[in-house]
C-alpha atoms as a PDB file:
ATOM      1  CA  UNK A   1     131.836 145.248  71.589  1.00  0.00           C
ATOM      2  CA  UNK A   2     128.183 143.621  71.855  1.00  0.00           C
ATOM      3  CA  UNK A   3     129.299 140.825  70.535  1.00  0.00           C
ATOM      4  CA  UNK A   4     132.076 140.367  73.428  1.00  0.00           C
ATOM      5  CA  UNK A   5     128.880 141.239  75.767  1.00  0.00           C
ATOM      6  CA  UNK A   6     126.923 138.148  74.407  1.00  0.00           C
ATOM      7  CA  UNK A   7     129.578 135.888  74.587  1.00  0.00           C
ATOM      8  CA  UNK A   8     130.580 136.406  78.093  1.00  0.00           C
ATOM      9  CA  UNK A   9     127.037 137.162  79.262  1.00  0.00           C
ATOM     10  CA  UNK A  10     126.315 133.290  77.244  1.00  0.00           C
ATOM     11  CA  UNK A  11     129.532 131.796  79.375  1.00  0.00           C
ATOM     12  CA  UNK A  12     128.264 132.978  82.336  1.00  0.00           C
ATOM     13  CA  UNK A  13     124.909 131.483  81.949  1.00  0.00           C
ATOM     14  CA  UNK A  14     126.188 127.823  80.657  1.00  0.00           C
ATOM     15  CA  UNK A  15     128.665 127.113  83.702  1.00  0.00           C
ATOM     16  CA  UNK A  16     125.671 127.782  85.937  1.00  0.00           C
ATOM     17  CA  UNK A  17     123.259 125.404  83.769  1.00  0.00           C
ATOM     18  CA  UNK A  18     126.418 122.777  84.260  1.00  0.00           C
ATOM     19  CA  UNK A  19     127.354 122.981  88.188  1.00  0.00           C
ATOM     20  CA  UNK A  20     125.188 120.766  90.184  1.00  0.00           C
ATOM     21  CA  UNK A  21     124.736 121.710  93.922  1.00  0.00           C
ATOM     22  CA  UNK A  22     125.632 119.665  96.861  1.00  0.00           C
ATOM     23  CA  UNK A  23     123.097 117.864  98.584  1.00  0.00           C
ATOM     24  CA  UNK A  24     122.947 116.226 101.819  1.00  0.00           C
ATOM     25  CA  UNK A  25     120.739 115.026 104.539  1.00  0.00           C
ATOM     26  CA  UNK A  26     120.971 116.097 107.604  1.00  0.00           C
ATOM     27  CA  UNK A  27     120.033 115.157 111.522  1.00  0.00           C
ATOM     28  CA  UNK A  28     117.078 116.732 112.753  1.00  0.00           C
ATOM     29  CA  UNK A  29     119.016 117.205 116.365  1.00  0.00           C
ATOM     30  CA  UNK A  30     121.646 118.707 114.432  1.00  0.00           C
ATOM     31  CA  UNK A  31     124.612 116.822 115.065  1.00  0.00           C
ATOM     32  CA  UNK A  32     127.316 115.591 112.606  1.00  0.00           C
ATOM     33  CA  UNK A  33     127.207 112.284 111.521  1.00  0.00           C
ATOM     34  CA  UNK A  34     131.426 112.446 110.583  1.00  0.00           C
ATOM     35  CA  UNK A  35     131.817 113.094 113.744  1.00  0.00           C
ATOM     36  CA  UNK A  36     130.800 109.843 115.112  1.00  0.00           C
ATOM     37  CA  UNK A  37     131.197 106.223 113.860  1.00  0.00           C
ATOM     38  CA  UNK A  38     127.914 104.999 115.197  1.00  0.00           C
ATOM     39  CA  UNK A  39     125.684 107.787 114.028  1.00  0.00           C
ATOM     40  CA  UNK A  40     127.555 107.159 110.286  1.00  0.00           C
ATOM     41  CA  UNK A  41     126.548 103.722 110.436  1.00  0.00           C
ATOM     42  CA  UNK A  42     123.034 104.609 111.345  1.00  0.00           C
ATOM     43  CA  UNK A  43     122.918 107.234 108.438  1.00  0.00           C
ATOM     44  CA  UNK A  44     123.983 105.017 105.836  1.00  0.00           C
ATOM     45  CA  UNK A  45     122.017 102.034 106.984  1.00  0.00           C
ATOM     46  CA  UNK A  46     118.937 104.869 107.102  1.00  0.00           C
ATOM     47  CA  UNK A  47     120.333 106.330 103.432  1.00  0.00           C
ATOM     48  CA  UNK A  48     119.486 102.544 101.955  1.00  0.00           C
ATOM     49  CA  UNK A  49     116.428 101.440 103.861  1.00  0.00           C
ATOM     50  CA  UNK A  50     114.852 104.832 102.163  1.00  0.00           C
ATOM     51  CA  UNK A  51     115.967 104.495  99.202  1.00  0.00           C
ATOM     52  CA  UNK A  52     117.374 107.869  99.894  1.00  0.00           C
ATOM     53  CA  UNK A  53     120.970 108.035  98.122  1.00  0.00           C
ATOM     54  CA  UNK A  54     121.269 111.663  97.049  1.00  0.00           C
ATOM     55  CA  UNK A  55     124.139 111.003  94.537  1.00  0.00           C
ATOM     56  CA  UNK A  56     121.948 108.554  92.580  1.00  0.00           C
ATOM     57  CA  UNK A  57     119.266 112.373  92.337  1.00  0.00           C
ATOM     58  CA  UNK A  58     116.714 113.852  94.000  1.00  0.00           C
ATOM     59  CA  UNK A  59     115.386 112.105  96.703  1.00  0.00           C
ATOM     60  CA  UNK A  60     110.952 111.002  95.946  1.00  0.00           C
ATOM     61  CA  UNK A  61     108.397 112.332  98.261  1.00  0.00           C
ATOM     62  CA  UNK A  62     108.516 108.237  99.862  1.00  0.00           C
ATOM     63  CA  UNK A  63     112.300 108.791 100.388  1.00  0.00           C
ATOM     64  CA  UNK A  64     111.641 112.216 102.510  1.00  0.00           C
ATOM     65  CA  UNK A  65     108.585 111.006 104.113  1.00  0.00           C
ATOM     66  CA  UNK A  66     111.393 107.911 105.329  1.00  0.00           C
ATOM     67  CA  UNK A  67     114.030 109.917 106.047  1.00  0.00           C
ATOM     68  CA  UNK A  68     111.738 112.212 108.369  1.00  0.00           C
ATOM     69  CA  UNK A  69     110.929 109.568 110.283  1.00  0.00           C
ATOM     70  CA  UNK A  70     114.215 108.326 111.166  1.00  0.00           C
ATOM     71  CA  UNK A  71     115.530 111.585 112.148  1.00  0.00           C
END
């Protein structure tokens, strides 16, 4: 019986250390950029000037400080 308990108790813990959570930036006036064509231009075009792609990792402090000031 404890030896069912530390295996599922050990499952449990490796498919947390394996999921990676979604990240995403998002518009300081809150709207959606999917929503509209232009602002998903502007996002992306923001996204590479900063350096700030968020499926390539975590964004550096430079990348944040960049994205802030766009918006």
């Amino acid at each position: 019986m404890l030896a069912l308990g530390v295996i599922a108790t050990l499952s449990v813990h490796f498919g947390c250390v394996t999921s990676k959570p979604e990240m995403a930036w998002v518009r300081t006036d809150g709207q959606r950029i999917v929503d509209d064509p232009a602002l998903l231009q502007q996002g992306k075009t923001d996204i590479a000037f900063c350096h700030a792609n968020l499926d390539a990792g975590a964004a550096d402090e430079a990348a944040r400080q960049c994205m802030a000031q766009k918006g």
